[in-house]
C-alpha atoms as a PDB file:
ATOM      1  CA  UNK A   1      26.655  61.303  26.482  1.00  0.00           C
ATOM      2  CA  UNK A   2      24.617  59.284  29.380  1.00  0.00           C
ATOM      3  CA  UNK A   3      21.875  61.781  28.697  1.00  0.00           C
ATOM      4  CA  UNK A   4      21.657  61.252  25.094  1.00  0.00           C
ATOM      5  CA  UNK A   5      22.070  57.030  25.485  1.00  0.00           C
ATOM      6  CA  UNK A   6      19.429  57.455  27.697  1.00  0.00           C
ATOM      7  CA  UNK A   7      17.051  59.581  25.388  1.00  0.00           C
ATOM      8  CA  UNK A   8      17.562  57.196  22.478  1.00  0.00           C
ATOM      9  CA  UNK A   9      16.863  53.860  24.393  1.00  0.00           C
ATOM     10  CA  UNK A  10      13.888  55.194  24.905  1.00  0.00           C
ATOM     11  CA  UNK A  11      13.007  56.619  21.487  1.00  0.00           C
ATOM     12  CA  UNK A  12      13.994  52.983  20.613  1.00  0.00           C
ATOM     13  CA  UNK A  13      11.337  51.440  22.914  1.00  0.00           C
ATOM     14  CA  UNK A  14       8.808  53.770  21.875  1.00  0.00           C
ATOM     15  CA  UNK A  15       9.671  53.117  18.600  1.00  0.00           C
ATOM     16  CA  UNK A  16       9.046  49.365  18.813  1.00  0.00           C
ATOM     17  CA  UNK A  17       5.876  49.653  20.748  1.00  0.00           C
ATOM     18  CA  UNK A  18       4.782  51.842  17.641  1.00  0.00           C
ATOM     19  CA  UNK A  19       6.186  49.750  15.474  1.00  0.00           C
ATOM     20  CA  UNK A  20       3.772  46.401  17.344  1.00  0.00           C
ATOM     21  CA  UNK A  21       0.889  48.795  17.444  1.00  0.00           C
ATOM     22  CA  UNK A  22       0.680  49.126  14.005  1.00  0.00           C
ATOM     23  CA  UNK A  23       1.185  45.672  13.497  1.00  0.00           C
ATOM     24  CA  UNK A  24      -1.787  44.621  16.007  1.00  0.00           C
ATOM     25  CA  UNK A  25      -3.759  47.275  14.097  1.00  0.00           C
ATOM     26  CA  UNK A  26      -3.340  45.367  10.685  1.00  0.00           C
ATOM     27  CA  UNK A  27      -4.521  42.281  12.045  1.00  0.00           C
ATOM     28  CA  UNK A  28      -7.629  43.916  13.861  1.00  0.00           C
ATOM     29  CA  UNK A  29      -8.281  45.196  10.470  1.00  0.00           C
ATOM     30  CA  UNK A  30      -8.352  41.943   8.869  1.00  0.00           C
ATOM     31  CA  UNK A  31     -10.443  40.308  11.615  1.00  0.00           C
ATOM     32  CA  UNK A  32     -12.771  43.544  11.246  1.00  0.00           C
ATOM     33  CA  UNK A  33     -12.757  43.347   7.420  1.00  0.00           C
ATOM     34  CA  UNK A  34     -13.852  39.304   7.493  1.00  0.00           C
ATOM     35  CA  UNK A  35     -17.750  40.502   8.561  1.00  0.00           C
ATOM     36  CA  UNK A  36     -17.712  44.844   7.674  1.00  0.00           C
ATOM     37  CA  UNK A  37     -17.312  46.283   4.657  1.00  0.00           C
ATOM     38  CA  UNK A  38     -13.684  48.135   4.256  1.00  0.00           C
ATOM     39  CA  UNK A  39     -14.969  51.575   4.228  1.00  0.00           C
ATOM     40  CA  UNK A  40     -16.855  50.854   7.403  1.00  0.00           C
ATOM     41  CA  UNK A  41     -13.607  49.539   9.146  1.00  0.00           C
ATOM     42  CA  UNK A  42     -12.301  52.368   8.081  1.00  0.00           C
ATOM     43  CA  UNK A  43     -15.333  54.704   9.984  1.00  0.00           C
ATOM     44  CA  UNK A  44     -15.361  53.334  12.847  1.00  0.00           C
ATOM     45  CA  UNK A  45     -11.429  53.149  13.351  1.00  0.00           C
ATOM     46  CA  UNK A  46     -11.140  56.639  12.964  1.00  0.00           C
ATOM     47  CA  UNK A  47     -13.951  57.278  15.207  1.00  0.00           C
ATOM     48  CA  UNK A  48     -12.701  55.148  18.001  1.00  0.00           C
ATOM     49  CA  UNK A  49      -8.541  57.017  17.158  1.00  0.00           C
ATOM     50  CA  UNK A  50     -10.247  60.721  17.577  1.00  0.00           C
ATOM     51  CA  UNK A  51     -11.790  59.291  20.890  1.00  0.00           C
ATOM     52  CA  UNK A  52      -8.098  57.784  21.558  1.00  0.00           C
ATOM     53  CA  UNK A  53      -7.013  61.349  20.650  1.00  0.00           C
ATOM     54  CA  UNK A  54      -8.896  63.581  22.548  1.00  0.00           C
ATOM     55  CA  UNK A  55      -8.149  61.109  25.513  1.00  0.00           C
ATOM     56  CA  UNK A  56      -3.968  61.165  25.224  1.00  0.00           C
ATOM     57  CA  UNK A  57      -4.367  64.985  24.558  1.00  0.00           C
ATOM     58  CA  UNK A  58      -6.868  65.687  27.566  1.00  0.00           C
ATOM     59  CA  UNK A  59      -4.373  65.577  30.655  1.00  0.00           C
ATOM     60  CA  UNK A  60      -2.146  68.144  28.991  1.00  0.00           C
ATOM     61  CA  UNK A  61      -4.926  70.412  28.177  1.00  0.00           C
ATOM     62  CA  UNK A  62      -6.485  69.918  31.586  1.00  0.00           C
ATOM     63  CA  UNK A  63      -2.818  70.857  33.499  1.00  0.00           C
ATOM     64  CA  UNK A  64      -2.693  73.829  31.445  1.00  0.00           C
ATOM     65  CA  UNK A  65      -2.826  77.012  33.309  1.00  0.00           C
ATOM     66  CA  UNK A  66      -5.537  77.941  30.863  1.00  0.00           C
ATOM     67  CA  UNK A  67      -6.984  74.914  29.601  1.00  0.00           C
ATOM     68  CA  UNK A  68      -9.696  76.837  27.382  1.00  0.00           C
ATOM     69  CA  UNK A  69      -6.158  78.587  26.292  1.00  0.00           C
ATOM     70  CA  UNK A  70      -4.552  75.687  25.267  1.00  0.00           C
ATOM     71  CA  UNK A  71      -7.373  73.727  23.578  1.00  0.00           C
ATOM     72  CA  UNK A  72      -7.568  76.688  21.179  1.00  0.00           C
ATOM     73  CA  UNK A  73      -4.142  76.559  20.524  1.00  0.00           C
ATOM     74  CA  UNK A  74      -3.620  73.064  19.832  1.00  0.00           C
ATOM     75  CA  UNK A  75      -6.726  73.713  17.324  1.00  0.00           C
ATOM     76  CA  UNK A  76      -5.886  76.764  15.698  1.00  0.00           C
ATOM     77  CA  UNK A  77      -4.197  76.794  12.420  1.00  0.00           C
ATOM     78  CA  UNK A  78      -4.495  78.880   8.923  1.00  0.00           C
ATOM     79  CA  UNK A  79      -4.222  76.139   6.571  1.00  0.00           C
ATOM     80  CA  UNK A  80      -7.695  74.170   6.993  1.00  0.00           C
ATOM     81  CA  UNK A  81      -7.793  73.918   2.898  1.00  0.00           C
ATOM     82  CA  UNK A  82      -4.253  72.500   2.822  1.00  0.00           C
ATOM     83  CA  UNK A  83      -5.630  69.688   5.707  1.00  0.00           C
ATOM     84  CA  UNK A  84      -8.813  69.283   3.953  1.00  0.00           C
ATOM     85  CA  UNK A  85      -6.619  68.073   0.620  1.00  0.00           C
ATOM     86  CA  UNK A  86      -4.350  65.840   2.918  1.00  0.00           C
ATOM     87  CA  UNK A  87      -6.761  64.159   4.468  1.00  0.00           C
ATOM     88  CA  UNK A  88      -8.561  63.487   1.535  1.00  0.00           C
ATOM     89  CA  UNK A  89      -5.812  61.855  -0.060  1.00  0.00           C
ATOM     90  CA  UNK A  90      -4.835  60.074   3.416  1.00  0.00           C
ATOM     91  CA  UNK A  91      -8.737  58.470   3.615  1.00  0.00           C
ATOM     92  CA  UNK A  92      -7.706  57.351  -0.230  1.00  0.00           C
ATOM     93  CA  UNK A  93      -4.670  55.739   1.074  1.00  0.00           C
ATOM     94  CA  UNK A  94      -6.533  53.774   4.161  1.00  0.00           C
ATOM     95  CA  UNK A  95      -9.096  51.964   1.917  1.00  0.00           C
ATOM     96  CA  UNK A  96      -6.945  51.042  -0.281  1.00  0.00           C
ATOM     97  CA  UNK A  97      -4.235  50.024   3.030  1.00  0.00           C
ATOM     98  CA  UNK A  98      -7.293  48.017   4.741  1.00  0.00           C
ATOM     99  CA  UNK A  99      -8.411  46.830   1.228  1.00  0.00           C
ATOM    100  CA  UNK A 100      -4.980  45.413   0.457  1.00  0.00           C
ATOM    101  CA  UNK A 101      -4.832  43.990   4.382  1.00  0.00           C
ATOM    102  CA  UNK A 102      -8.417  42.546   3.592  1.00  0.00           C
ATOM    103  CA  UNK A 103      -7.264  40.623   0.520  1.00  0.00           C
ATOM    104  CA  UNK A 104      -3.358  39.932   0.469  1.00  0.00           C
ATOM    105  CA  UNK A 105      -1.576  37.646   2.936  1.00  0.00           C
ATOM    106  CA  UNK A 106      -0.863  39.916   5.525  1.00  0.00           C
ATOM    107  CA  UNK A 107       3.143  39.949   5.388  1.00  0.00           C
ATOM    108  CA  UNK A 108       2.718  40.640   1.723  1.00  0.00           C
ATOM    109  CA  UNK A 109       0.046  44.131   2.284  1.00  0.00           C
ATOM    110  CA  UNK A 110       2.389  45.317   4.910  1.00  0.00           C
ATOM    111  CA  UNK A 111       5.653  44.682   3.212  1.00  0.00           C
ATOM    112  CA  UNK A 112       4.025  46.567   0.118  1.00  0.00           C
ATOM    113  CA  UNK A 113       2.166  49.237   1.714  1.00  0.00           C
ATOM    114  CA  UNK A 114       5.629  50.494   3.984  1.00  0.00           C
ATOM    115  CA  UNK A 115       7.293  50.755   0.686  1.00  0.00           C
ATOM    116  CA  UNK A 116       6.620  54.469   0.889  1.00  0.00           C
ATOM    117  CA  UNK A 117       9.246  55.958   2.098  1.00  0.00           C
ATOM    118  CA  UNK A 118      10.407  55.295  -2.042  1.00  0.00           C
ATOM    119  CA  UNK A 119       8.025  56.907  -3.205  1.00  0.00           C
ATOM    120  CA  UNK A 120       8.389  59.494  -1.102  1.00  0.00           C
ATOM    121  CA  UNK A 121      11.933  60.655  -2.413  1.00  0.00           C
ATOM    122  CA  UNK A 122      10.627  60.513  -5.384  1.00  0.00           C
ATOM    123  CA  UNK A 123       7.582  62.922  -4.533  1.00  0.00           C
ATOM    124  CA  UNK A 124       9.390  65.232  -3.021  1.00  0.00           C
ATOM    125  CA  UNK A 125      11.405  66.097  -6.368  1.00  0.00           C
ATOM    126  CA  UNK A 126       8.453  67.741  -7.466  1.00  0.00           C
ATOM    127  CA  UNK A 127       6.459  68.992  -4.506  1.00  0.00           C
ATOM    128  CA  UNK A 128       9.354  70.123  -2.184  1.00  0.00           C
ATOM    129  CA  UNK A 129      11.728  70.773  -4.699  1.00  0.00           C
ATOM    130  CA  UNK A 130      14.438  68.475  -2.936  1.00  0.00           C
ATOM    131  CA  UNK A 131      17.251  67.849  -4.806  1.00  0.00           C
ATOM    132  CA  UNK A 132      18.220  63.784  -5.374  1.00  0.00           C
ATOM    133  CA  UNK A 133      21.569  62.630  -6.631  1.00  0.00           C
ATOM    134  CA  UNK A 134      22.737  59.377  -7.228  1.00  0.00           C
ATOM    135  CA  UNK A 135      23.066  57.759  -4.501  1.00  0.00           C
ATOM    136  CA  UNK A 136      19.668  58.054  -3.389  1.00  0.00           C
ATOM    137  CA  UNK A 137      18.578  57.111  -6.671  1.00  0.00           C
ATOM    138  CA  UNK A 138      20.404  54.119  -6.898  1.00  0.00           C
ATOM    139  CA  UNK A 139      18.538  53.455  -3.003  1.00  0.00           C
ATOM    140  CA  UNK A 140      14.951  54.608  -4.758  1.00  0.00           C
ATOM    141  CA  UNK A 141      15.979  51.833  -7.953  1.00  0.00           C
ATOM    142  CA  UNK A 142      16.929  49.204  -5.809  1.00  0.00           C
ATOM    143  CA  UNK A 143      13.407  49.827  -3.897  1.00  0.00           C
ATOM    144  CA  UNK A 144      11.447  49.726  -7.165  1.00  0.00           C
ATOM    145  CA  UNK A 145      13.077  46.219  -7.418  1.00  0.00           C
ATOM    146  CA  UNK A 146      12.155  45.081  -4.287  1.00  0.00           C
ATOM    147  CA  UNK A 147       8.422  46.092  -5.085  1.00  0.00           C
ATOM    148  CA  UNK A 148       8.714  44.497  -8.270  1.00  0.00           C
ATOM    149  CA  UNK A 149       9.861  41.257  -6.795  1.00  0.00           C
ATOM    150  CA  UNK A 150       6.608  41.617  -4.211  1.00  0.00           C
ATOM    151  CA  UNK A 151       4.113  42.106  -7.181  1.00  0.00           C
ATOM    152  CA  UNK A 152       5.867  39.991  -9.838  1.00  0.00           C
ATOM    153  CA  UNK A 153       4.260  42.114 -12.914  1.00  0.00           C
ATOM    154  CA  UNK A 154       5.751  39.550 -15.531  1.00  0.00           C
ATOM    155  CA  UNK A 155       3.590  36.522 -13.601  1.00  0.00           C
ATOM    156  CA  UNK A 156      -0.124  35.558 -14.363  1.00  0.00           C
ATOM    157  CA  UNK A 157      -0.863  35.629 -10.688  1.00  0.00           C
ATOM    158  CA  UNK A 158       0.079  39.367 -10.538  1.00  0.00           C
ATOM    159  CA  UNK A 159      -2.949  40.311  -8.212  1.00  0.00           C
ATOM    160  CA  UNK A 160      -5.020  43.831  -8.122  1.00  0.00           C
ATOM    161  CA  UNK A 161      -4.591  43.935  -4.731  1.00  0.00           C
ATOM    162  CA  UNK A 162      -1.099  43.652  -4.452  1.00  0.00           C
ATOM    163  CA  UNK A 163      -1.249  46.925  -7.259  1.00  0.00           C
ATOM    164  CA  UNK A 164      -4.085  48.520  -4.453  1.00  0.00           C
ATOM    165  CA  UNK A 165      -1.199  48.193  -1.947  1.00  0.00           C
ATOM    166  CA  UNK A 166       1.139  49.756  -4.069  1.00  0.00           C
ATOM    167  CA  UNK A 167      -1.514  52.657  -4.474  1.00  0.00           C
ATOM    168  CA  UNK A 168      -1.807  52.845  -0.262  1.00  0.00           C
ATOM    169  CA  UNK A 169       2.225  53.306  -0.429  1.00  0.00           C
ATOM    170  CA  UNK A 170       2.368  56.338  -3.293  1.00  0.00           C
ATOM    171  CA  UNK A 171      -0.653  57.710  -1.120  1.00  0.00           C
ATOM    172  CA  UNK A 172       1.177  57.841   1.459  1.00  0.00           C
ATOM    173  CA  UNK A 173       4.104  59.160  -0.096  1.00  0.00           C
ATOM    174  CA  UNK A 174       2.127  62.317  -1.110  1.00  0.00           C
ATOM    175  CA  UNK A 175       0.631  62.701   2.564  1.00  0.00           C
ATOM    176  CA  UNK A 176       3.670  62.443   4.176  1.00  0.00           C
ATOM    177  CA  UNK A 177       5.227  65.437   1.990  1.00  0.00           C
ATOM    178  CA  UNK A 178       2.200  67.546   2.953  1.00  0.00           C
ATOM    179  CA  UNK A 179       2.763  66.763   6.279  1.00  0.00           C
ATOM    180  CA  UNK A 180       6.232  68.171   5.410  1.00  0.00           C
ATOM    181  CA  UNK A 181       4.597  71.141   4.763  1.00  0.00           C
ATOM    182  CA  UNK A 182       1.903  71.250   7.572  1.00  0.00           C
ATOM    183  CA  UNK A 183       4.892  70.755   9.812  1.00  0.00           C
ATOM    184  CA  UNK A 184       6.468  74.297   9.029  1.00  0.00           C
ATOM    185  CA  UNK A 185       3.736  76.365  10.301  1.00  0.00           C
ATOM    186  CA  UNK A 186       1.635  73.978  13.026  1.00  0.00           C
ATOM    187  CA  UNK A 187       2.998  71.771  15.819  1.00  0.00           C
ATOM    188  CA  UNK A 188       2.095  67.900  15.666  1.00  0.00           C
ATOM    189  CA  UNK A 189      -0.578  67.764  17.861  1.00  0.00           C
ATOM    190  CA  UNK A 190      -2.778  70.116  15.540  1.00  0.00           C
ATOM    191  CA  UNK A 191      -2.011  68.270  12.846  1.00  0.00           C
ATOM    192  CA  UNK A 192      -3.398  64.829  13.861  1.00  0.00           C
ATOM    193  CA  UNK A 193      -6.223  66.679  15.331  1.00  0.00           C
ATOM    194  CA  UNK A 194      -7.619  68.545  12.379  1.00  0.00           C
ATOM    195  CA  UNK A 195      -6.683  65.116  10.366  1.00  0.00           C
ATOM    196  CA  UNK A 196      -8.826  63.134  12.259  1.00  0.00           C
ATOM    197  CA  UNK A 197     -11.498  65.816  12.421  1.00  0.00           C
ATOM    198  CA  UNK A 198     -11.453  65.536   8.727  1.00  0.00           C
ATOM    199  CA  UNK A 199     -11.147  61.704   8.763  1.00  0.00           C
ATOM    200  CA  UNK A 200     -14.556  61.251  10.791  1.00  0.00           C
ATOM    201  CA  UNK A 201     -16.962  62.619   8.064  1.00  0.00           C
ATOM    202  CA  UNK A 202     -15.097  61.675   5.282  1.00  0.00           C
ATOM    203  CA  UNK A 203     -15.400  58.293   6.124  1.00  0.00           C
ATOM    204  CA  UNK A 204     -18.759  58.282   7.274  1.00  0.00           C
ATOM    205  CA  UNK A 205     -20.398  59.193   3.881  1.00  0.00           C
ATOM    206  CA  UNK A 206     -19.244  56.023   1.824  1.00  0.00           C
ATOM    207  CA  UNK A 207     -19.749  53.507   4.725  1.00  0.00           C
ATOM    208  CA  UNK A 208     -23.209  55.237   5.232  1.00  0.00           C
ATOM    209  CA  UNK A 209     -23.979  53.950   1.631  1.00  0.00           C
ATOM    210  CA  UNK A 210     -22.673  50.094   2.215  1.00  0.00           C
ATOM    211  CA  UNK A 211     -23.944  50.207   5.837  1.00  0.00           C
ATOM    212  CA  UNK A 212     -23.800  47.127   7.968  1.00  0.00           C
ATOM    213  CA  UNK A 213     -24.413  47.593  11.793  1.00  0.00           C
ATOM    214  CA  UNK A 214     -21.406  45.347  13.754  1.00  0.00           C
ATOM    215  CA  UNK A 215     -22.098  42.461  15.946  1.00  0.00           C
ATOM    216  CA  UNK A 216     -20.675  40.899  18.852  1.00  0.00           C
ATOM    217  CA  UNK A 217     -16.906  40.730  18.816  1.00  0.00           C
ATOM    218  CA  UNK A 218     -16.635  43.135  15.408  1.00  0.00           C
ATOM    219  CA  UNK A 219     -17.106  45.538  17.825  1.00  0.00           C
ATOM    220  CA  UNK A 220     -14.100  45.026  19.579  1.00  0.00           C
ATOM    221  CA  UNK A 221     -11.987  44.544  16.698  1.00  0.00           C
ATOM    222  CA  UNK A 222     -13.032  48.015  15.227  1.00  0.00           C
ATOM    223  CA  UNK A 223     -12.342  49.789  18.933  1.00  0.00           C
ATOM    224  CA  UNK A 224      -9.231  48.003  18.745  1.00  0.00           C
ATOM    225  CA  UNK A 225      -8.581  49.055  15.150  1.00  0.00           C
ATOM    226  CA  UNK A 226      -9.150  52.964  16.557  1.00  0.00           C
ATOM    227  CA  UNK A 227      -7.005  52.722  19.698  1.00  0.00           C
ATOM    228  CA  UNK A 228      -3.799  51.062  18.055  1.00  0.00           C
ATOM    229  CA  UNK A 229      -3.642  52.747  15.657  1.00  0.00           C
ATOM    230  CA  UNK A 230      -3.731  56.465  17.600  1.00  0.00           C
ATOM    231  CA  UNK A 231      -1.177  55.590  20.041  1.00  0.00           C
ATOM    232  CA  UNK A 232       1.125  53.731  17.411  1.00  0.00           C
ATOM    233  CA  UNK A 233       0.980  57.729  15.755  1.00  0.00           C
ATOM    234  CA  UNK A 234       1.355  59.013  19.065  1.00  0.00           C
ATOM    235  CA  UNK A 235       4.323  56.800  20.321  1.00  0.00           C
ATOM    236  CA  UNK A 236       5.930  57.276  16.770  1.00  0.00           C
ATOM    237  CA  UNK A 237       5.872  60.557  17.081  1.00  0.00           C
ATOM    238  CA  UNK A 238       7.344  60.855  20.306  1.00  0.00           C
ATOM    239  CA  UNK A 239      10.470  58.607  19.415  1.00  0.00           C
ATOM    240  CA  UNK A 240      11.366  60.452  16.351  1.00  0.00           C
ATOM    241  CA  UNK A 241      11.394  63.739  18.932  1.00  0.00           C
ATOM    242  CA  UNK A 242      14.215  61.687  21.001  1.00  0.00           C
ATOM    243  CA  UNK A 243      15.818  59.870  18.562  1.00  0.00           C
ATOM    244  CA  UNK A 244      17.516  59.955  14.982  1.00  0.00           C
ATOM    245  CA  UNK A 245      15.250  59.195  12.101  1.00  0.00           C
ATOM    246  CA  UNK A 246      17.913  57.368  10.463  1.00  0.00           C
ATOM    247  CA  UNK A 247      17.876  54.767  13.290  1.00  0.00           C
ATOM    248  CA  UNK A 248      14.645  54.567  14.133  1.00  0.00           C
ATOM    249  CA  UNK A 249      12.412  55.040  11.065  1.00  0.00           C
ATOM    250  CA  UNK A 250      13.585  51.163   9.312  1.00  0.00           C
ATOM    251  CA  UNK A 251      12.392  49.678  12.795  1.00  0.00           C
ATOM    252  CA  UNK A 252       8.593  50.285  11.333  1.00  0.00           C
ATOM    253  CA  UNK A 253       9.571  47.900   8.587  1.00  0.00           C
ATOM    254  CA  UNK A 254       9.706  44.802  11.875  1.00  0.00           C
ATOM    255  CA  UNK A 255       5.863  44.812  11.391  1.00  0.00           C
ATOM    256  CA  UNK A 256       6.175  42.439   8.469  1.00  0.00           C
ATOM    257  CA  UNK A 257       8.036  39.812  10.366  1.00  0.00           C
ATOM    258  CA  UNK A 258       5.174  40.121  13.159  1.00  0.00           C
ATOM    259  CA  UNK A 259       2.337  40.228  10.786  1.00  0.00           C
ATOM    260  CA  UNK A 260       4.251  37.321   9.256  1.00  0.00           C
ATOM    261  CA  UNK A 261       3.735  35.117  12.180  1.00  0.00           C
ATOM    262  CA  UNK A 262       0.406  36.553  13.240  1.00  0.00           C
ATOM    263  CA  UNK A 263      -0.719  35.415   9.579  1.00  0.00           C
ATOM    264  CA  UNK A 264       0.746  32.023  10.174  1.00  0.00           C
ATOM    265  CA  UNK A 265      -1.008  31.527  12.924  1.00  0.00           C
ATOM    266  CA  UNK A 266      -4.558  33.082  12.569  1.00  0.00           C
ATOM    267  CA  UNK A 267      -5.088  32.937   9.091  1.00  0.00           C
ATOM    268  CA  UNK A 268      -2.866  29.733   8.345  1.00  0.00           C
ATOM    269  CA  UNK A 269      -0.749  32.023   5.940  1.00  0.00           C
ATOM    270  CA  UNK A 270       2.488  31.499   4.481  1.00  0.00           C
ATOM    271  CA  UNK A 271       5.427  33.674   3.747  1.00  0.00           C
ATOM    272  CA  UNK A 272       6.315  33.044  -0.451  1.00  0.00           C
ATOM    273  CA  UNK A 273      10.177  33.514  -1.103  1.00  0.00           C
ATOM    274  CA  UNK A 274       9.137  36.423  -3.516  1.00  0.00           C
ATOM    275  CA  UNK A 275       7.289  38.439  -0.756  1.00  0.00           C
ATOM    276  CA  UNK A 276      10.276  37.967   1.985  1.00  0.00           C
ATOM    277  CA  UNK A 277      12.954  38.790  -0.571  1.00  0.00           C
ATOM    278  CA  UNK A 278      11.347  41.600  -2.287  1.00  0.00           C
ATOM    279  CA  UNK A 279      10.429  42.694   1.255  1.00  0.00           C
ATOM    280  CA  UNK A 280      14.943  42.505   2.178  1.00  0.00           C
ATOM    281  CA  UNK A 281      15.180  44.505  -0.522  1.00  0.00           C
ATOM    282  CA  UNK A 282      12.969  47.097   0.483  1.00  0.00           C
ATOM    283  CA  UNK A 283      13.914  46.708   3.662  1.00  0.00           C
ATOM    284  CA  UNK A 284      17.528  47.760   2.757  1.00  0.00           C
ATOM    285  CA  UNK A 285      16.439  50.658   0.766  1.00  0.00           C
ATOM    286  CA  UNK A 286      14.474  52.254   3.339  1.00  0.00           C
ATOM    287  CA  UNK A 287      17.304  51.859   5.825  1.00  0.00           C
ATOM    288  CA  UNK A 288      19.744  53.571   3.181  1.00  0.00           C
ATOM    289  CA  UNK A 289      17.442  56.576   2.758  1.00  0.00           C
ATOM    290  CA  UNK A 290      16.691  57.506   6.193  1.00  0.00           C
ATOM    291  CA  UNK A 291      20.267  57.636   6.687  1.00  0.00           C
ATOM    292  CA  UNK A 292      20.853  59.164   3.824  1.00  0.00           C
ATOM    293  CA  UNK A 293      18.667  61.990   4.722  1.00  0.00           C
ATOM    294  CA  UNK A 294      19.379  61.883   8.330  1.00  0.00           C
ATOM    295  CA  UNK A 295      22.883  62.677   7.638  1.00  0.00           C
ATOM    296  CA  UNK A 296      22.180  65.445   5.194  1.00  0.00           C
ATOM    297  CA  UNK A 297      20.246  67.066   8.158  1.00  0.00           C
ATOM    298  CA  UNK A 298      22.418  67.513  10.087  1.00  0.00           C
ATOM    299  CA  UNK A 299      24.839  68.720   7.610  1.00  0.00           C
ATOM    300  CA  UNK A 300      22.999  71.052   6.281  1.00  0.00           C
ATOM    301  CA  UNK A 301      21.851  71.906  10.480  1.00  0.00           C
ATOM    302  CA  UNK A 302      25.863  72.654  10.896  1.00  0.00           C
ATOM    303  CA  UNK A 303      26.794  75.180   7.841  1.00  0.00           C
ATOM    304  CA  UNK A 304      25.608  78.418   7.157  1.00  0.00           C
ATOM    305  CA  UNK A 305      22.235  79.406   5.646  1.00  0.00           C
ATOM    306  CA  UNK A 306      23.527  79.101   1.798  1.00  0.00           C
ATOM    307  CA  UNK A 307      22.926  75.553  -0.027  1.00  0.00           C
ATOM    308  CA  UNK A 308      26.023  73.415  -0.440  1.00  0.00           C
ATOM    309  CA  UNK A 309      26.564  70.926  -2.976  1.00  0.00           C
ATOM    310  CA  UNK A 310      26.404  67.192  -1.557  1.00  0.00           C
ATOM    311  CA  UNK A 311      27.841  65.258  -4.253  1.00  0.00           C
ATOM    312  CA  UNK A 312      26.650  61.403  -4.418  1.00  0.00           C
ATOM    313  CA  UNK A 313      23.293  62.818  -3.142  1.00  0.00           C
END
């Protein structure tokens, strides 16, 4: 029992550090985005995270007893066309996540863009072939709601980008399924690496054609952009390896209330009622669905190999 307290306070710190990464990143997006064009930011951060990358998976490799051994392993895989149609879709998803950042308050593109996990219940339906029943309906409806709230469809100031941040979140959705199914055959660390392998010359071709060479500090807020961003994936990663998802994946949602006050006081931002009580009700569906899941898990972990029926599901 010691052991396993032990193994989740940490999971829980890493989780938090992830969870201020991320947050850090959004804001060294913004500052990034007020002198480069988005899909330059968008370059050079993956640039500077597969630098960040190779660096967090060097010492590994380099203990090794056969570091030429290992490197190949960590890069070999069988499903390159599979990673080439993820990553695709996940370069759609980070333009339109740094062009939301760019031009919503920040609180607001954050509270939006984590919405995914929503959308993801509902993508799995049809590319997993996960079964949903009520319950976590009535969590995905309640979600919808909160987005709603956030966007305010029925108002004249409903905004494109606050419907490009809803794009980011369904674009996520879909990558995180085929991560799903990336997951079953190669170990994390191969994944990232042939993502970001991908990510580099994807995003190179588009900011090629709006090129604008950084100055001065931009320079720093791009590197920044890279680095925070890798290790918030890295240190995620590593929690949800010590900890249970249903604990630990609503603690992501804490970047709003940090971007919040970060907005306030860079960018002289406010938090609108709509935006923090959409973002509660998000919040709460999120937290409902991870557990959901989590506890079907490790149901399903604890019976034999045939499906049972979870009523309420």
């Amino acid at each position: 029992m010691t052991r396993e307290r032990t193994a989740f306070g940490q999971a829980l710190v890493l989780m938090l550090l992830s969870t201020v990464g991320f947050a850090l990143m959004a804001v060294t997006i913004r500052l990034a985005s007020q002198t480069e064009p988005t899909w330059e930011v968008a370059f050079f951060r993956n640039v500077f995270g597969l630098v960040t990358l190779l660096a967090v998976l060097a010492p590994g490799v380099l203990r090794a007893r056969s570091p030429a051994t290992m490197a190949r392993e960590t890069a070999r895989t069988r499903q390159l066309p599979r990673y080439l149609l993820r990553s695709a879709i996940g370069i759609g998803s980070m333009f339109c996540n740094f062009w939301a950042v760019k031009h919503l308050p920040l609180a607001q593109a954050i509270a939006l863009v984590y919405s995914s996990p929503i959308f993801v219940t509902v993508a799995a339906i049809f590319m997993l072939g996960e079964k949903v029943r009520l319950r976590r309906w009535l969590a995905v409806v309640v979600g919808f709601i909160g987005v709603l709230i956030i966007v305010r469809p029925w108002s004249s100031t409903v905004s494109f980008a606050a419907m490009v941040a809803v794009a980011a979140a369904v674009f996520n959705a879909l990558v995180a399924v085929q991560i799903k199914q990336l997951a079953a055959v190669d170990p994390p660390d191969t994944i990232v690496l042939w993502t970001y392998l991908f990510w580099v010359p994807m995003s190179m071709v588009p900011a090629l054609m709006d090129w604008h060479a950084p100055h001065g500090i931009a320079w720093v807020w791009l590197g920044l952009s890279g680095v925070l961003g890798t290790m918030g994936q890295v240190l995620w990663t590593r929690a949800l390896r010590l900890g249970d998802v249903s604990a630990l994946t609503p603690l992501s949602f804490l970047q709003m209330p940090i971007v919040a006050v970060i907005g306030w006081w860079l960018f002289a931002e406010r938090l609108d009622a709509w935006t923090a009580t959409g973002a509660l009700v998000i919040f709460a569906s999120i937290a409902y669905i991870a557990h959901r899941e989590s506890q079907l898990a490790r149901r399903h972990a604890s019976i034999a190999p045939t499906e049972a029926a979870e009523p309420g599901n």
